[in-house]
Protein backbone atom coordinates (compact mmCIF):
# COMPACT_ATOMS: atom_id res chain seq x y z
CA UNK A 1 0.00 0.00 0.00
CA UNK A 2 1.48 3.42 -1.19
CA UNK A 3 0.66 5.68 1.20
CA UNK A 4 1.91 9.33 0.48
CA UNK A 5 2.02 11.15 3.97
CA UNK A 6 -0.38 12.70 6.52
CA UNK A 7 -3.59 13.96 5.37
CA UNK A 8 -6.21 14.86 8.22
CA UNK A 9 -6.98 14.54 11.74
CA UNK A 10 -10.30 15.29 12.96
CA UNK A 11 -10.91 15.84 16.53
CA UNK A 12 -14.69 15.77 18.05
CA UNK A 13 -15.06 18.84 20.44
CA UNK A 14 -17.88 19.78 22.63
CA UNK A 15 -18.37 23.35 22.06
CA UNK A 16 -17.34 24.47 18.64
CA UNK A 17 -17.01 28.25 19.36
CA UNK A 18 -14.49 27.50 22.47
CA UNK A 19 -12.43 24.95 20.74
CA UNK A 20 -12.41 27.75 17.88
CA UNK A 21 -10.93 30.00 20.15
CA UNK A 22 -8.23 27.79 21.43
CA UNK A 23 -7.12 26.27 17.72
CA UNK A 24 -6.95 29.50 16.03
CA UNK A 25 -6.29 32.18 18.79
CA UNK A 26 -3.58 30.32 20.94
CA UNK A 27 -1.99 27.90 18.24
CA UNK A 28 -2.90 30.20 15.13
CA UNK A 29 -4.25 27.69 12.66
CA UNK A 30 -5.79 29.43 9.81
CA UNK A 31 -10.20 28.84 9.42
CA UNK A 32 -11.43 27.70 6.28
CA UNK A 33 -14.60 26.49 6.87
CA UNK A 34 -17.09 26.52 9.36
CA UNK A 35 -20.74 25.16 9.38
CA UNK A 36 -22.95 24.21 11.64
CA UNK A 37 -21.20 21.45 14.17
CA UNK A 38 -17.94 21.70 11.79
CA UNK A 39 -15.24 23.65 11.12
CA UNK A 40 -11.58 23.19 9.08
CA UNK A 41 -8.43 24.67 9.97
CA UNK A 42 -5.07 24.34 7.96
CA UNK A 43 -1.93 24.88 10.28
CA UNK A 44 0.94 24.52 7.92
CA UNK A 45 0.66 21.91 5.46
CA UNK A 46 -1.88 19.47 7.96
CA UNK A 47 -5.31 20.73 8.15
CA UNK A 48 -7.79 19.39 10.71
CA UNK A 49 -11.74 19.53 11.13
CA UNK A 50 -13.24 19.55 14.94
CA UNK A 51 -16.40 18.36 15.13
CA UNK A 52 -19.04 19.36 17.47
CA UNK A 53 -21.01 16.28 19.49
CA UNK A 54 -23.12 16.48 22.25
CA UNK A 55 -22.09 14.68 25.24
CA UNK A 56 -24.30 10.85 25.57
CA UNK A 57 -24.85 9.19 28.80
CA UNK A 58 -22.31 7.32 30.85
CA UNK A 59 -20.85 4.71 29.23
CA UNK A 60 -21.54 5.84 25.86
CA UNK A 61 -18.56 6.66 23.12
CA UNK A 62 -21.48 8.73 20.72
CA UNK A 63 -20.10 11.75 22.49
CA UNK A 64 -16.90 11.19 23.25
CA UNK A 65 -14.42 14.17 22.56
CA UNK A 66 -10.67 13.26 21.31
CA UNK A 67 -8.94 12.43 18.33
CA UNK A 68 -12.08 10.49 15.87
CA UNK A 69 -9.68 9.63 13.38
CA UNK A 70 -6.54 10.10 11.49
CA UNK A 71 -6.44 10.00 7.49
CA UNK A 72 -3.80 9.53 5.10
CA UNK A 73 -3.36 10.67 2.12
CA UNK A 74 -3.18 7.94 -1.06
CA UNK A 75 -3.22 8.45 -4.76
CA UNK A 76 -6.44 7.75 -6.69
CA UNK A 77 -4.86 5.00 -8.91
CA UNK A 78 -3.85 2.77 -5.61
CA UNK A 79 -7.13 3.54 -3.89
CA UNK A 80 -8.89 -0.05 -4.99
CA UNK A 81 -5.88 -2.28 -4.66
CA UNK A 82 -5.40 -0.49 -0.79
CA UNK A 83 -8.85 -1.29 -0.35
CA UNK A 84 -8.68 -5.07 -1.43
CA UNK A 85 -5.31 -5.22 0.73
CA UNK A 86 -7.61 -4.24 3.75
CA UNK A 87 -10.17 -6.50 3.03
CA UNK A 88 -7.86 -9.73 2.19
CA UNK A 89 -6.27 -8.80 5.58
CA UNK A 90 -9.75 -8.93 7.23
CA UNK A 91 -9.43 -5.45 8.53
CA UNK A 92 -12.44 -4.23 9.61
CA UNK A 93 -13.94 -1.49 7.18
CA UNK A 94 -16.49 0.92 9.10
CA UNK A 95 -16.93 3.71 6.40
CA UNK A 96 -16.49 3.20 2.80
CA UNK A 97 -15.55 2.76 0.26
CA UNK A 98 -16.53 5.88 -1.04
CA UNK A 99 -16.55 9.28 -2.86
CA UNK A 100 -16.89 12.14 -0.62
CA UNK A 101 -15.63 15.64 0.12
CA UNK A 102 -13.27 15.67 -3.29
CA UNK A 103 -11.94 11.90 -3.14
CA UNK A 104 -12.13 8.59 -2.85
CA UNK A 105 -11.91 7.50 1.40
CA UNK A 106 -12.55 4.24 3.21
CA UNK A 107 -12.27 4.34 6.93
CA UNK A 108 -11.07 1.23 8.91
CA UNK A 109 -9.91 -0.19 12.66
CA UNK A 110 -6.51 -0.90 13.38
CA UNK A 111 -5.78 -3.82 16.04
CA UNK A 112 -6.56 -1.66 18.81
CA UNK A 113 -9.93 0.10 17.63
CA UNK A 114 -8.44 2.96 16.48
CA UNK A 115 -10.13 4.46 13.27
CA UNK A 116 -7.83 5.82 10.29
CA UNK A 117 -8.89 6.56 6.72
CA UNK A 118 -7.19 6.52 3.72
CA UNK A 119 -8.42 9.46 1.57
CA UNK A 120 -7.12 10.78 -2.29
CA UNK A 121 -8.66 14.46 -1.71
CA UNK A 122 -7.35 18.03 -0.62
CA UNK A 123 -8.72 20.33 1.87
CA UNK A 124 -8.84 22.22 -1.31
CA UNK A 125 -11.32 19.68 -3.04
CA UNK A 126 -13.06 19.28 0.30
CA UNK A 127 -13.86 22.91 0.12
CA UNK A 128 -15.53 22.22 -2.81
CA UNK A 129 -17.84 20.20 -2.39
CA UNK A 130 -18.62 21.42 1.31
CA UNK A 131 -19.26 25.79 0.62
């Protein structure tokens, strides 16, 4: 699998306008985008979305706050045969295939439960298809 480097890491936050605050005011990452329960930020050449949810009841992950996931960034023409590596491994797919936000992503589970994607878009593309 020909992965290319870091792509995105988005983080789910309870309060949008606070964590706002903190990512661009104290570490300076630049907004591009902000909706609803969403916003992007590029810092450099990374770029990360937060993601508002609501708290759940005990016990529950629905609203847990934290990293969600980390993405990579993959070229379009070794999208499928990264996939069928995944699934010949028997990793565990939880999102995907698919086309969304400017590319191709499929979101997965490593050993340990944590998620990652593999993803052939830009923030640029994202933009896109999100304005």
């Amino acid at each position: 699998m020909q992965v290319k480097g870091f792509n995105h890491l988005t983080i789910r936050v309870r309060d949008l306008s606070r964590s706002l605050a903190f990512y661009e005011g104290v570490l300076g990452m630049k907004r591009v985008h902000r909706g609803r329960t969403d916003a992007y930020l590029e810092w450099g050449s990374a770029w990360i979305c937060l993601l508002e949810r609501e708290p759940d009841g005990e016990g529950s992950t629905g609203g847990r706050t934290g990293i969600d996931h980390a993405a990579f960034t993959i070229e379009e023409g070794d999208f499928p045969k990264a996939v069928e590596t995944l699934r010949q491994a028997g990793v565990r797919l939880v999102r995907g295939p698919v086309e969304r936000g400017g590319g191709f992503s499929v979101n997965f589970l490593d050993p340990d439960g944590t998620e990652l994607e593999l993803f052939t878009g830009s923030l640029q593309e994202r933009m896109k298809t999100w304005s």
